[in-house]
C-alpha atoms as a PDB file:
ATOM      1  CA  UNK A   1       0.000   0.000   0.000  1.00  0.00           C
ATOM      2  CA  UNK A   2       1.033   3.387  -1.217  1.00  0.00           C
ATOM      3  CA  UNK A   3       2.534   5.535   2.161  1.00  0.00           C
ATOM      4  CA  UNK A   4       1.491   3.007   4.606  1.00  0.00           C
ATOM      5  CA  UNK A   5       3.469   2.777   8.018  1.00  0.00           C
ATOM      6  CA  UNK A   6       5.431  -0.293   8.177  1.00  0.00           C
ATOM      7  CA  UNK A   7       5.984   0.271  11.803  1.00  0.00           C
ATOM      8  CA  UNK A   8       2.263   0.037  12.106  1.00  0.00           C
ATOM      9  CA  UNK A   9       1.094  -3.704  12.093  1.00  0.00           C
ATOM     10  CA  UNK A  10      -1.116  -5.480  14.230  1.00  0.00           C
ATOM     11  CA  UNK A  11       2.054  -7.301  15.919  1.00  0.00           C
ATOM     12  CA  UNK A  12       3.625  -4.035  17.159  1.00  0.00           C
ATOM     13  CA  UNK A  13       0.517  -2.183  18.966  1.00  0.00           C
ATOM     14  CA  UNK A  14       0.934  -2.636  22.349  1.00  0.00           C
ATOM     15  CA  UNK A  15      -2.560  -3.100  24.162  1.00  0.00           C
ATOM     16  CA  UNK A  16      -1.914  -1.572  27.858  1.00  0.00           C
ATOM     17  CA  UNK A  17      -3.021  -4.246  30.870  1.00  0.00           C
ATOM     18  CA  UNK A  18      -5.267  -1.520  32.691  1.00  0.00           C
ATOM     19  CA  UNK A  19      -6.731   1.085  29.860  1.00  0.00           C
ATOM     20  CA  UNK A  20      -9.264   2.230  32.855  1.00  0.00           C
ATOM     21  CA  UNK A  21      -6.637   3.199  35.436  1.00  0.00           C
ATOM     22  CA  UNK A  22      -4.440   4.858  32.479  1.00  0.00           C
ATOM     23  CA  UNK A  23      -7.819   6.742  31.280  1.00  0.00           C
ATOM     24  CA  UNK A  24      -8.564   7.932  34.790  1.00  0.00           C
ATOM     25  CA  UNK A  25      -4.715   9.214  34.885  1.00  0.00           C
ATOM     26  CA  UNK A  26      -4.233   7.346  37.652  1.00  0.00           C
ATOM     27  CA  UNK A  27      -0.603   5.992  37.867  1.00  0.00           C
ATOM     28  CA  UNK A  28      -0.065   2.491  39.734  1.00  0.00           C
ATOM     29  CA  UNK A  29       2.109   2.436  43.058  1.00  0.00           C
ATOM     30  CA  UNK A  30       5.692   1.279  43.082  1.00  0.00           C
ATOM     31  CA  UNK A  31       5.986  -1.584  45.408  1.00  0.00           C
ATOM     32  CA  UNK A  32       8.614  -3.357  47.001  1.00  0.00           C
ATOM     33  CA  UNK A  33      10.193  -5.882  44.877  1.00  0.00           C
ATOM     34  CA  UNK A  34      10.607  -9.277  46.223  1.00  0.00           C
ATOM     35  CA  UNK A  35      14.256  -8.865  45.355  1.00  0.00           C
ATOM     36  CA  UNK A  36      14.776  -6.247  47.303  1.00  0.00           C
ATOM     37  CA  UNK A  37      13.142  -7.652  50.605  1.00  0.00           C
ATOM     38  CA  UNK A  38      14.996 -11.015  49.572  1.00  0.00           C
ATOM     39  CA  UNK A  39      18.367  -8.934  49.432  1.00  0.00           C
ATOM     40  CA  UNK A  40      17.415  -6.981  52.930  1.00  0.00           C
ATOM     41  CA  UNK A  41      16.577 -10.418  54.758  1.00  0.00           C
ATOM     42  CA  UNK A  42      19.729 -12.358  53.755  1.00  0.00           C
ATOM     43  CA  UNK A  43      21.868  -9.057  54.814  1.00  0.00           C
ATOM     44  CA  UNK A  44      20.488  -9.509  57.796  1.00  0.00           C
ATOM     45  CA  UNK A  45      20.622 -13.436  58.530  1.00  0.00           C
ATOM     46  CA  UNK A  46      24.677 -12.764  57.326  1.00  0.00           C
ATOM     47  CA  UNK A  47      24.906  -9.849  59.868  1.00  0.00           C
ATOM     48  CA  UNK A  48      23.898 -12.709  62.692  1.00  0.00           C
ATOM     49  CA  UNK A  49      27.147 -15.054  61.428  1.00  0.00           C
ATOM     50  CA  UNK A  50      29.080 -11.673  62.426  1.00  0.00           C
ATOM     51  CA  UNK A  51      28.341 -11.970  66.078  1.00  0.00           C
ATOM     52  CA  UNK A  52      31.654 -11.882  67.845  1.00  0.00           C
ATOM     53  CA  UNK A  53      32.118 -15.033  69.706  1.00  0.00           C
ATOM     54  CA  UNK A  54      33.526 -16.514  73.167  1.00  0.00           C
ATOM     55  CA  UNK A  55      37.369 -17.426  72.367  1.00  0.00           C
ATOM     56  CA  UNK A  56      39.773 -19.573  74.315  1.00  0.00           C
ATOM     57  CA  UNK A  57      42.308 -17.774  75.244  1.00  0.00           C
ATOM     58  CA  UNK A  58      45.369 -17.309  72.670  1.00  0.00           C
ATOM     59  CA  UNK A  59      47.400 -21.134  72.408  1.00  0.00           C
ATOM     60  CA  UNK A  60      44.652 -22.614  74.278  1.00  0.00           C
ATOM     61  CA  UNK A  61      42.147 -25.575  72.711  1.00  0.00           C
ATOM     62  CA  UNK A  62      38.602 -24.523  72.733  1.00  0.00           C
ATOM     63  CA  UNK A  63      37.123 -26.522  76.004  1.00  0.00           C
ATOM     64  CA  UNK A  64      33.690 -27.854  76.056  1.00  0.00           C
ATOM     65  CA  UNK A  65      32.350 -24.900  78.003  1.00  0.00           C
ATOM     66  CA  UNK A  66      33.991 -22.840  75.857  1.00  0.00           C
ATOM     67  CA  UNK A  67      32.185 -24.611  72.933  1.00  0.00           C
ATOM     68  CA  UNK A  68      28.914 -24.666  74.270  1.00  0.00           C
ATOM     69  CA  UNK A  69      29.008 -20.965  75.236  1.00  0.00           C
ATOM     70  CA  UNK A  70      29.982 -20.295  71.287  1.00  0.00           C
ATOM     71  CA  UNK A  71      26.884 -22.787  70.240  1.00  0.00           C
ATOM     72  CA  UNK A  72      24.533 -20.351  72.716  1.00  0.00           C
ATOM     73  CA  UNK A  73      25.735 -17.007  71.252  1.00  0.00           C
ATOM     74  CA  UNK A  74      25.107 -18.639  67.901  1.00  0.00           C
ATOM     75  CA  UNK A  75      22.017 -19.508  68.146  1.00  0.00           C
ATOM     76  CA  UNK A  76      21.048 -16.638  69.900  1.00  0.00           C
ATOM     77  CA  UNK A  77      22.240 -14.200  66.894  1.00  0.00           C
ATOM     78  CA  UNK A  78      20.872 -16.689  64.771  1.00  0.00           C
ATOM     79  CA  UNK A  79      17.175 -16.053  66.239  1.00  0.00           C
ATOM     80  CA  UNK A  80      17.969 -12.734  66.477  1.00  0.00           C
ATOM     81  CA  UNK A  81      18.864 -12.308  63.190  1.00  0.00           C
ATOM     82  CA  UNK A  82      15.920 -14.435  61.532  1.00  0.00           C
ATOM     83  CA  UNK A  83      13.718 -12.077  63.699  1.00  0.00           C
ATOM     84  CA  UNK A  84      14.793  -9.527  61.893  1.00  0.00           C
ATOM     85  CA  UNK A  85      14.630 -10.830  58.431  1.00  0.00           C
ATOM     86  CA  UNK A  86      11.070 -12.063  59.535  1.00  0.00           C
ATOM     87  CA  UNK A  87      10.220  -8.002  60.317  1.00  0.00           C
ATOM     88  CA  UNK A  88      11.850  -6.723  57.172  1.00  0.00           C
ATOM     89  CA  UNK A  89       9.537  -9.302  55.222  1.00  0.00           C
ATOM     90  CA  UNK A  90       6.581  -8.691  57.242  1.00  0.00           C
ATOM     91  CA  UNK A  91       7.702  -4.014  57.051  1.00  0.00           C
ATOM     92  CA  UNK A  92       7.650  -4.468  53.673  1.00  0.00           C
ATOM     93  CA  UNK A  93       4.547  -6.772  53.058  1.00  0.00           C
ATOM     94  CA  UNK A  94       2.294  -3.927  55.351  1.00  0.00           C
ATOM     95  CA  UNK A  95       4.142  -0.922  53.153  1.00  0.00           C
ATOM     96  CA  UNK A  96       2.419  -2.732  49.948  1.00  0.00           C
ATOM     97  CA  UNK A  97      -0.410  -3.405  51.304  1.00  0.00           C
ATOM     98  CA  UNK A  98      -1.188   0.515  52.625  1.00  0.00           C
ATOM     99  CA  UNK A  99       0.208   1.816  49.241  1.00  0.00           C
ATOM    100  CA  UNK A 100      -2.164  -0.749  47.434  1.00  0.00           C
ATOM    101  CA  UNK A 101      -5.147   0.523  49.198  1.00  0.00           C
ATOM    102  CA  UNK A 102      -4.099   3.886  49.084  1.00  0.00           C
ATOM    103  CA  UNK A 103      -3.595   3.453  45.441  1.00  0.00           C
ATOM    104  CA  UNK A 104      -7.256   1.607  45.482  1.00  0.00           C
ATOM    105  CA  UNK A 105      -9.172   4.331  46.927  1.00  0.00           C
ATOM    106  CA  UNK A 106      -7.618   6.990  44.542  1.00  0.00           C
ATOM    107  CA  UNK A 107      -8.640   5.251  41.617  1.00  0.00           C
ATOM    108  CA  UNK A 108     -12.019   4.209  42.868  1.00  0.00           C
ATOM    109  CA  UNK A 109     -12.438   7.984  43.747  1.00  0.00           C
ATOM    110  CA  UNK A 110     -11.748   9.238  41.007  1.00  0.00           C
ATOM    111  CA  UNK A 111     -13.775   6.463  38.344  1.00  0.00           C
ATOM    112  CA  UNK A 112     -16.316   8.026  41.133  1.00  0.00           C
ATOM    113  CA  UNK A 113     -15.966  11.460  40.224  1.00  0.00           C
ATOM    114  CA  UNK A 114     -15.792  10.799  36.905  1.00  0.00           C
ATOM    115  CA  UNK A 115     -18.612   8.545  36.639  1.00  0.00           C
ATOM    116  CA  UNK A 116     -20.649  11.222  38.640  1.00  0.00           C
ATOM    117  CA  UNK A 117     -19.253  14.205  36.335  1.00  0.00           C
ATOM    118  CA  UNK A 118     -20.224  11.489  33.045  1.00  0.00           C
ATOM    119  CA  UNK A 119     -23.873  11.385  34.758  1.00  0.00           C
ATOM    120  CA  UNK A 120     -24.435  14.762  35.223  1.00  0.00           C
ATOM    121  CA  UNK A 121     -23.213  15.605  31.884  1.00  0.00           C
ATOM    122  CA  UNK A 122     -26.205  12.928  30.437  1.00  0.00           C
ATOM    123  CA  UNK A 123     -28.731  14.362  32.718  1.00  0.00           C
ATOM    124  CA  UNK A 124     -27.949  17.712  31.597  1.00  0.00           C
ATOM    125  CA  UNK A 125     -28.158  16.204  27.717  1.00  0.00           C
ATOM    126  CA  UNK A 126     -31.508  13.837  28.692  1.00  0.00           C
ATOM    127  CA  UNK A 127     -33.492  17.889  30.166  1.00  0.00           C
ATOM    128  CA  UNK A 128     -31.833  19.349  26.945  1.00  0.00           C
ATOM    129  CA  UNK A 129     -33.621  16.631  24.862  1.00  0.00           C
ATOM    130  CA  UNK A 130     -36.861  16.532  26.826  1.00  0.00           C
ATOM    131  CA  UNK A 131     -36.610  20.395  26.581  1.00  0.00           C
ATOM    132  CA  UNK A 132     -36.736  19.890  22.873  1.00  0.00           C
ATOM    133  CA  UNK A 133     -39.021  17.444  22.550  1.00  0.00           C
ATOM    134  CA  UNK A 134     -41.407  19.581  24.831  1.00  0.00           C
ATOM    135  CA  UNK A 135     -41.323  22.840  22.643  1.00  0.00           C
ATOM    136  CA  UNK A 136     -41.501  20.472  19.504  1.00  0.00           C
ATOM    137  CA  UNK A 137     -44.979  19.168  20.639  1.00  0.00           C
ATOM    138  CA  UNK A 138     -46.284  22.708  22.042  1.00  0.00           C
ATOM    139  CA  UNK A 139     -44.770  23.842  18.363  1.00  0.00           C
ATOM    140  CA  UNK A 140     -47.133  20.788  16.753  1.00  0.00           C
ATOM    141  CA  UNK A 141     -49.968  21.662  18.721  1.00  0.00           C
ATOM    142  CA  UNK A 142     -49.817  25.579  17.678  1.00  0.00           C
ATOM    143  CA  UNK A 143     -49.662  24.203  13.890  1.00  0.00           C
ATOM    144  CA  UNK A 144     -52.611  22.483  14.553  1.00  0.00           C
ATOM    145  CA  UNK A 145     -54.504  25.048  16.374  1.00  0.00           C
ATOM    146  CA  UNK A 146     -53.648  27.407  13.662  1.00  0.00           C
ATOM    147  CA  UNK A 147     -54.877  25.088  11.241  1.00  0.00           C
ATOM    148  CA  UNK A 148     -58.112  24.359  12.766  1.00  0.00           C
ATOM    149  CA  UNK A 149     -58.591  27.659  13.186  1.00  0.00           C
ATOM    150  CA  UNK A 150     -57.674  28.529   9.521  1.00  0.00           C
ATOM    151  CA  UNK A 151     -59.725  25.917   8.527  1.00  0.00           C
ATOM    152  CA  UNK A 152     -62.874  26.469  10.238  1.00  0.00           C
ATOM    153  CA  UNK A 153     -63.027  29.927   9.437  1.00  0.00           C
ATOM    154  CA  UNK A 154     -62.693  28.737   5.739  1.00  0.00           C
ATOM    155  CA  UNK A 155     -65.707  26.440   6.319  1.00  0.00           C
ATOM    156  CA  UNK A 156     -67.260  29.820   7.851  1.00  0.00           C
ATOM    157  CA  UNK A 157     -66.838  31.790   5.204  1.00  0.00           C
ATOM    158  CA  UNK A 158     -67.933  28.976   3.019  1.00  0.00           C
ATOM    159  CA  UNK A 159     -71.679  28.297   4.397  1.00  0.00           C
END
């Protein structure tokens, strides 16, 4: 075809996933990524492997006190530490979840208002329309007086 677009075929439009949030002008939240929250909770699980840790003294074997005081500082940072990754995952699962339904009420606000502005506006066209039709049947009902009238006083003037 003479001057068509090549870079116009069906294959190339891209059909956007929510037309009625883009319409409203809405624009989506950005959430947390699962990455990131991924990335925060393993920095902290590694920061409970950094705990310092009871030492025998320099030349000295480790004795079993010493070990088992090591295995209860471990596990202690350990729990700590998955504590902590279990708030990060749980901070960042509420942030989403407010910004989602803060994200949910503006839209459904505004689809409101605009639904609401869309009603009035038909309203306003529906009184326009009964307006017309009104003034067209008082306008139809004039002709026909005034042709009654014409037409009786013909008859009038006939007899």
């Amino acid at each position: 075809m003479i001057g068509a677009d090549q870079q116009l075929q069906p294959g190339t439009i891209q059909i956007k996933r929510k037309p009625l949030a883009n319409a409203l002008g809405v624009t989506p939240p950005r959430y947390v990524s699962e990455g990131t929250v991924q990335d925060a909770q393993n920095n902290a699980i590694a920061q409970g492997y950094r705990t310092p840790r009871v030492q025998a003294g320099r030349g000295f074997s480790n004795s079993k006190y010493t070990r088992a005081q090591q295995g209860i500082q471990d596990a202690a940072s350990m729990g700590a530490a998955a504590n902590q990754a279990a708030a990060i995952g749980a901070e960042a699962e509420a942030y989403n979840a407010s910004i989602r339904d803060q994200y949910d009420q503006m839209r459904d606000s505004t689809l409101a208002n605009r639904r609401s502005h869309d009603l009035s506006i038909h309203d306003a066209l529906m009184g326009h329309r009964n307006n017309e039709r009104q003034m067209n049947q008082q306008l139809q009902l004039g002709n026909e007086t005034q042709r009654d009238r014409l037409k009786y006083s013909l008859l009038g003037r006939m007899l």
